[in-house]
PDB file of N, CA and C in Angstrom:
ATOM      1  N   UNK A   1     113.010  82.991  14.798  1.00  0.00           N
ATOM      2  CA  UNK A   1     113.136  82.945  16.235  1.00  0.00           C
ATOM      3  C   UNK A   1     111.735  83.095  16.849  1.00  0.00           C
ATOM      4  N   UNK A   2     111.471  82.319  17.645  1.00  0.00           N
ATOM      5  CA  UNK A   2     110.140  82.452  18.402  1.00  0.00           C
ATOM      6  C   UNK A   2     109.554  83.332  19.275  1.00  0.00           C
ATOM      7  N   UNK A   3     108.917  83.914  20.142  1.00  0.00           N
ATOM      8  CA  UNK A   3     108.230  84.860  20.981  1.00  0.00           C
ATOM      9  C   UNK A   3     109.200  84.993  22.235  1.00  0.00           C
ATOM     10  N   UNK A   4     109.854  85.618  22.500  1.00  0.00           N
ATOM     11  CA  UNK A   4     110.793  85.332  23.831  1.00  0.00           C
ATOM     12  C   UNK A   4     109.891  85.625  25.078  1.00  0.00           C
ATOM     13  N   UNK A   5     108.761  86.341  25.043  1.00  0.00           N
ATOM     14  CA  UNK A   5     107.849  86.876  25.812  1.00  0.00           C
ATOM     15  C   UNK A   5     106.910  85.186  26.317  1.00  0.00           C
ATOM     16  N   UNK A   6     107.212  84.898  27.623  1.00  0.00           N
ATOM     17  CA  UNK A   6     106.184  84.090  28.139  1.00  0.00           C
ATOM     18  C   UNK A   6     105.514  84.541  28.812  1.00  0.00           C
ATOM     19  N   UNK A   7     103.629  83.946  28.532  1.00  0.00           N
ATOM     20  CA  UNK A   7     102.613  84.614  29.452  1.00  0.00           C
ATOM     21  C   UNK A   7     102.378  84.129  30.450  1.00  0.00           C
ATOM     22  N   UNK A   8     102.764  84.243  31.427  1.00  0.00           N
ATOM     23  CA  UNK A   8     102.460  83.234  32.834  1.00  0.00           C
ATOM     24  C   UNK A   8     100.643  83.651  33.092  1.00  0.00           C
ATOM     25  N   UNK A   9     100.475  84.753  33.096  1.00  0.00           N
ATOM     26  CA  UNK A   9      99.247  85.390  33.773  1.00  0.00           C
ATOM     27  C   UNK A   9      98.860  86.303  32.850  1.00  0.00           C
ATOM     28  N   UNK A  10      97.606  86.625  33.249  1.00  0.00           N
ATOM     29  CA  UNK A  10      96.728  87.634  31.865  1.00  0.00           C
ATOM     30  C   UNK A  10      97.847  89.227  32.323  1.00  0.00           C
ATOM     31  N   UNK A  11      97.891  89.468  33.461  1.00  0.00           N
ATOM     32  CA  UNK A  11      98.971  90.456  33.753  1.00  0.00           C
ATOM     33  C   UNK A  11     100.254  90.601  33.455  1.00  0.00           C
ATOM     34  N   UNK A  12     100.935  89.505  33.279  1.00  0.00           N
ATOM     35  CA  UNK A  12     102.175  88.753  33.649  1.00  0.00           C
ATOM     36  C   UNK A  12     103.050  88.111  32.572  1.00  0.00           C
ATOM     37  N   UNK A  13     103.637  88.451  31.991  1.00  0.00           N
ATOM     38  CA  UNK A  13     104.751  88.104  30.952  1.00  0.00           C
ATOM     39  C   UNK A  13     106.156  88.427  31.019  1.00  0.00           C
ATOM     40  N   UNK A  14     107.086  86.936  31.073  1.00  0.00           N
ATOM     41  CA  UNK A  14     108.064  87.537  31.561  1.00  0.00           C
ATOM     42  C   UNK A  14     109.307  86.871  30.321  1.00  0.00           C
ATOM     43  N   UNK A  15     110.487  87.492  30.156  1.00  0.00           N
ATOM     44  CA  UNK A  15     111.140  86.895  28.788  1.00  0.00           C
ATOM     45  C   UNK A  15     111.651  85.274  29.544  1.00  0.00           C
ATOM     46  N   UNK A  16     111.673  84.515  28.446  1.00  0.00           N
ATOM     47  CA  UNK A  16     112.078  83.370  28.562  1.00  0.00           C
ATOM     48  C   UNK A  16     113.102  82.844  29.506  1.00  0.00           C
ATOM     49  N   UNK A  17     114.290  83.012  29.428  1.00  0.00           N
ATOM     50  CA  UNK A  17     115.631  83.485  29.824  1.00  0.00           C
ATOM     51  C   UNK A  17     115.479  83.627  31.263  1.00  0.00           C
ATOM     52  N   UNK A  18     114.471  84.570  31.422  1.00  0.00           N
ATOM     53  CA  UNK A  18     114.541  84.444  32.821  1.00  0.00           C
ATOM     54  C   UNK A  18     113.998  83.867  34.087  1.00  0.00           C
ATOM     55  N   UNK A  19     113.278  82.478  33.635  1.00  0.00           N
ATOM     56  CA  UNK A  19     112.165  81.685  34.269  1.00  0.00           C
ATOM     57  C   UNK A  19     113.676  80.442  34.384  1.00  0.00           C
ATOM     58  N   UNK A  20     113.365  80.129  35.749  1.00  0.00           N
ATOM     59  CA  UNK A  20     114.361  79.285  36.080  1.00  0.00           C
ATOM     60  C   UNK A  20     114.007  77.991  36.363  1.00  0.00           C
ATOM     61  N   UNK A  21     112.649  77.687  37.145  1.00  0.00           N
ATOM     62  CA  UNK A  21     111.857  76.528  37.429  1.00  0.00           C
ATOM     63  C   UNK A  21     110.423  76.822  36.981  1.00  0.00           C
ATOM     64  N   UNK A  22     109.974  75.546  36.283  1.00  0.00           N
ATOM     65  CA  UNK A  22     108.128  75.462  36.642  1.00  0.00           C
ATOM     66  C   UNK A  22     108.217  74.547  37.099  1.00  0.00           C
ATOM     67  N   UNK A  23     107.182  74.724  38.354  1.00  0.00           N
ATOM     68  CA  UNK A  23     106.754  73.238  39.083  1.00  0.00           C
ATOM     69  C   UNK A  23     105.353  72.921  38.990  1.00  0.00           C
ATOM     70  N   UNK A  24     104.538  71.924  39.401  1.00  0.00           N
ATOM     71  CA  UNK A  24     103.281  71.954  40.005  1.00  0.00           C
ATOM     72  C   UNK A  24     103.471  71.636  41.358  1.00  0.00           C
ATOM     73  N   UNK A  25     102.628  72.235  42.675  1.00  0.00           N
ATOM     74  CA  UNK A  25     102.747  71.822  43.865  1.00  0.00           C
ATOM     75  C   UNK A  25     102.060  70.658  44.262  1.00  0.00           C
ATOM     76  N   UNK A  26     101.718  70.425  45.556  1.00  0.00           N
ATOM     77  CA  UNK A  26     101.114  69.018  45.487  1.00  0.00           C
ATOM     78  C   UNK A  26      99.823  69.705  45.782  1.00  0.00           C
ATOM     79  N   UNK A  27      99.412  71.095  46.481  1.00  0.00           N
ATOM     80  CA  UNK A  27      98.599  71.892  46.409  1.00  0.00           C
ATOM     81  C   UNK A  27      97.571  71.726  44.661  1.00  0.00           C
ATOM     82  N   UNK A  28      98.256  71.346  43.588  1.00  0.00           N
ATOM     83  CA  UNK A  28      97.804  71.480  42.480  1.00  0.00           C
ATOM     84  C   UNK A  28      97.610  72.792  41.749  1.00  0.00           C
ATOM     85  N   UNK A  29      98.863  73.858  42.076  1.00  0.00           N
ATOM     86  CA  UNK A  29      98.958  75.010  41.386  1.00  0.00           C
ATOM     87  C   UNK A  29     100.371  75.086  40.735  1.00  0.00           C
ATOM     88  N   UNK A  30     100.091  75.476  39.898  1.00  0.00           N
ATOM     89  CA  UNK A  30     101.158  75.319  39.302  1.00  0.00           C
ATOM     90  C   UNK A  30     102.283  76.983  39.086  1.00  0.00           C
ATOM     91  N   UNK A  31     103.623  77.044  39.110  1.00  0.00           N
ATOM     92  CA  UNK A  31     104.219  78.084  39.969  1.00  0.00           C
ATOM     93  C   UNK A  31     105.649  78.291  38.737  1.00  0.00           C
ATOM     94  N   UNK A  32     106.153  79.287  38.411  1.00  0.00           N
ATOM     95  CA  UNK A  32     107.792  79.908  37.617  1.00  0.00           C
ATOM     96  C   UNK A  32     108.345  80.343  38.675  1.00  0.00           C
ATOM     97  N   UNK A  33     109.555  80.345  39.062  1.00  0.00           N
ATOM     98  CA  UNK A  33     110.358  80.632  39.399  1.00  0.00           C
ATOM     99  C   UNK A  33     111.352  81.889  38.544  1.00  0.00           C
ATOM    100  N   UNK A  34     111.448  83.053  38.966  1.00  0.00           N
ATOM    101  CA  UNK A  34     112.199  84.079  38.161  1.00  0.00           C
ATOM    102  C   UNK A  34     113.575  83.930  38.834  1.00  0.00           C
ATOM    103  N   UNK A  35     114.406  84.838  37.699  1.00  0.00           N
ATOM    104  CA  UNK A  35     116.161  84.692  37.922  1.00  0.00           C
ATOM    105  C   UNK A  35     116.317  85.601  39.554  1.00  0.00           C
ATOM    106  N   UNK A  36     115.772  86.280  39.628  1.00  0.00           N
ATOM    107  CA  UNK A  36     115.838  87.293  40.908  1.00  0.00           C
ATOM    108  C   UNK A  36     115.296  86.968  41.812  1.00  0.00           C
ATOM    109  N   UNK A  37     114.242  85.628  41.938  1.00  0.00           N
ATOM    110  CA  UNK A  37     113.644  84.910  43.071  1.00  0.00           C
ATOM    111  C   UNK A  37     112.475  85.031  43.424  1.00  0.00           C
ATOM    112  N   UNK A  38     111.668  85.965  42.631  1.00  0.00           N
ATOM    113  CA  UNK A  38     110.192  85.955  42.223  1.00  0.00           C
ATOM    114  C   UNK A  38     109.616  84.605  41.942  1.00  0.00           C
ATOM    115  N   UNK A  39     108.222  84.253  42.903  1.00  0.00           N
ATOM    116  CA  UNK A  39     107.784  82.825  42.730  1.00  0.00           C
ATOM    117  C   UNK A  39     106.474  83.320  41.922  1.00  0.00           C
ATOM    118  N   UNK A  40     105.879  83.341  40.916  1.00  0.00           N
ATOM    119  CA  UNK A  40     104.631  83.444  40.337  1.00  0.00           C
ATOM    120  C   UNK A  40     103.462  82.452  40.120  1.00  0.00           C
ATOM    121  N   UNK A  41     102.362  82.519  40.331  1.00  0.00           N
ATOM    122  CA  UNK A  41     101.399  81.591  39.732  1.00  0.00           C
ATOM    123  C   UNK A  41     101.090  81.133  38.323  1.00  0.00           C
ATOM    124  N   UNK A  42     101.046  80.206  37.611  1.00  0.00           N
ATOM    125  CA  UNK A  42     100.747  80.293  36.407  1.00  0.00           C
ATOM    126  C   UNK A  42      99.341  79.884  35.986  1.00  0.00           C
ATOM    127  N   UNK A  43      98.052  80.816  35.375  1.00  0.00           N
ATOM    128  CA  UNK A  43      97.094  80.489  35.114  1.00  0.00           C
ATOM    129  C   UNK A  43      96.642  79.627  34.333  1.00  0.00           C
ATOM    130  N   UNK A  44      95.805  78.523  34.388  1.00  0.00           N
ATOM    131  CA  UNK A  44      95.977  77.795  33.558  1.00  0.00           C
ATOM    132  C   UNK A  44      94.796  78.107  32.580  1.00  0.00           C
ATOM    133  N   UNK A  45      95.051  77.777  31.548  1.00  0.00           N
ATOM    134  CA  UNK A  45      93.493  77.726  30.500  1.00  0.00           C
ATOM    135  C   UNK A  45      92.886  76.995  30.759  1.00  0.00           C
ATOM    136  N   UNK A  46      91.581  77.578  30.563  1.00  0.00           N
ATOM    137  CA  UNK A  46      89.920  76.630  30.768  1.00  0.00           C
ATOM    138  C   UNK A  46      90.075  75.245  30.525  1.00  0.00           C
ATOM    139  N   UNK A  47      89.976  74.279  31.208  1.00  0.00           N
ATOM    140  CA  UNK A  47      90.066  72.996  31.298  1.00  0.00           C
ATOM    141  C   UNK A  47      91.478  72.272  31.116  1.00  0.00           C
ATOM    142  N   UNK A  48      92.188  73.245  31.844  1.00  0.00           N
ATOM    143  CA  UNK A  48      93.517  72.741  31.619  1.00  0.00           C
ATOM    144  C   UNK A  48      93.970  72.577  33.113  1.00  0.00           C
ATOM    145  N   UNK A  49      94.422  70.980  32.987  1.00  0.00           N
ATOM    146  CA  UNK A  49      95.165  71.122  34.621  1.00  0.00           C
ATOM    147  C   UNK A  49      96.534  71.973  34.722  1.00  0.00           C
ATOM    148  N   UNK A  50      96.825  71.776  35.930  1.00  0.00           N
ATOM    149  CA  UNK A  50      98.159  72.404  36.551  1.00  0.00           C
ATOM    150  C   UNK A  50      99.307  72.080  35.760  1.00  0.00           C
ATOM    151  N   UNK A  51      99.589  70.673  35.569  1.00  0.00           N
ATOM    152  CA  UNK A  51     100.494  69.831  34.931  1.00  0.00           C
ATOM    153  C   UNK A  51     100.442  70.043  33.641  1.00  0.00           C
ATOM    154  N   UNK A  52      98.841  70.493  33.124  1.00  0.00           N
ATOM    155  CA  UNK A  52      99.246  70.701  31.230  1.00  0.00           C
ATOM    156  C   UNK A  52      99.770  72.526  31.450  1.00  0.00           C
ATOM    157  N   UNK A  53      99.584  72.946  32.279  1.00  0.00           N
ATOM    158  CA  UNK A  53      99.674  74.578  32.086  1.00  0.00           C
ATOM    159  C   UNK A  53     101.075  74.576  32.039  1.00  0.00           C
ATOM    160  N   UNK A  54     101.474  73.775  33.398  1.00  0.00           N
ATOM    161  CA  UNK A  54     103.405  73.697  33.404  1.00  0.00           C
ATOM    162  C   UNK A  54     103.938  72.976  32.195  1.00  0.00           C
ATOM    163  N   UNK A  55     103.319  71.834  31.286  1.00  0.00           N
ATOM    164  CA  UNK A  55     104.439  71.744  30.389  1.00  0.00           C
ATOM    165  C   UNK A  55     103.814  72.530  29.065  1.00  0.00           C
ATOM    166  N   UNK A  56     103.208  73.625  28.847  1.00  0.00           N
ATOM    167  CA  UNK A  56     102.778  74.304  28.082  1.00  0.00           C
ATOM    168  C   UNK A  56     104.081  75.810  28.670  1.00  0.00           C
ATOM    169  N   UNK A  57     103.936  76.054  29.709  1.00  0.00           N
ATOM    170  CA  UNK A  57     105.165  76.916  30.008  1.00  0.00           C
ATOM    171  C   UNK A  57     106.795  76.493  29.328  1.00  0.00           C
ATOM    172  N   UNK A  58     106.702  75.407  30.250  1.00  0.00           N
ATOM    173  CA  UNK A  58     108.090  74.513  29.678  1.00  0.00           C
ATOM    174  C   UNK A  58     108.489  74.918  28.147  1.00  0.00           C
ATOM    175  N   UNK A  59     107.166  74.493  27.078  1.00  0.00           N
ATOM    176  CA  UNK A  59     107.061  74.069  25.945  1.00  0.00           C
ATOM    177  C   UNK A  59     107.494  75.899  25.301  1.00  0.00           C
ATOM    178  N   UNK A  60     106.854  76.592  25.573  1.00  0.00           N
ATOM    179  CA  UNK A  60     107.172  77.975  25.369  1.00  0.00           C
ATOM    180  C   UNK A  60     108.371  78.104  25.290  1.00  0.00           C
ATOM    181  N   UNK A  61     109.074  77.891  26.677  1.00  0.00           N
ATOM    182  CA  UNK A  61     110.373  77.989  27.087  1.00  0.00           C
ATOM    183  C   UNK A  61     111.083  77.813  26.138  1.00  0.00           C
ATOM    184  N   UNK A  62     111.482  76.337  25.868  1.00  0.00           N
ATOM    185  CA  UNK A  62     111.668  75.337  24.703  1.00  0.00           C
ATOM    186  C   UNK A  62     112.238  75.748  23.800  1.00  0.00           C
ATOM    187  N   UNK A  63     110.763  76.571  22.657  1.00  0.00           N
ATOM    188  CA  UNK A  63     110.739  77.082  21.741  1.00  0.00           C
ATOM    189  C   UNK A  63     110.832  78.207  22.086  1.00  0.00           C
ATOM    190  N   UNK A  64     111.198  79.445  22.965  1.00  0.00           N
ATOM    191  CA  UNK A  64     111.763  80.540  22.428  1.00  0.00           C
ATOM    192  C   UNK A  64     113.226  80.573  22.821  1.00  0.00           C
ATOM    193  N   UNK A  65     114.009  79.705  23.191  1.00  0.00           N
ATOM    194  CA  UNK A  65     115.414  79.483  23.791  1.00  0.00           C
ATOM    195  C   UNK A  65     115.841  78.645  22.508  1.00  0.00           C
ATOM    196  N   UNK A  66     115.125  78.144  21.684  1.00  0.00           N
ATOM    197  CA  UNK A  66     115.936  77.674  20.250  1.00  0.00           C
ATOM    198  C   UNK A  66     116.421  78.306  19.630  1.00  0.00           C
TER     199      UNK A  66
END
């Protein structure tokens, strides 16, 4: 079974399960949505756009919900 712990932020890890949306805005930040309605930022890694950070979240997701 994989890491259920996703890192949105160097602060910020939240279990899988409970991330309901990632989006990117048109702003170009990219954002999780929690089960309780918490909107978070997601940091992206050094030379990583918005769009690779969100399907790197996604991809987490993914694989710890298998």
């Amino acid at each position: 079974m994989a890491n259920q712990l996703v890192e949105i932020r160097d602060d910020v890890a939240v279990i899988a399960g409970e991330i309901t949306k990632v989006w990117v805005s048109n702003g170009g930040e990219a954002f999780v949505k929690l089960r309780d309605g918490a909107v978070h930022t997601v940091d992206a890694a050094y030379g990583e756009t918005p769009f690779q950070a969100s399907t790197r979240i996604k991809a987490q997701i993914e694989a710890a919900l298998a």
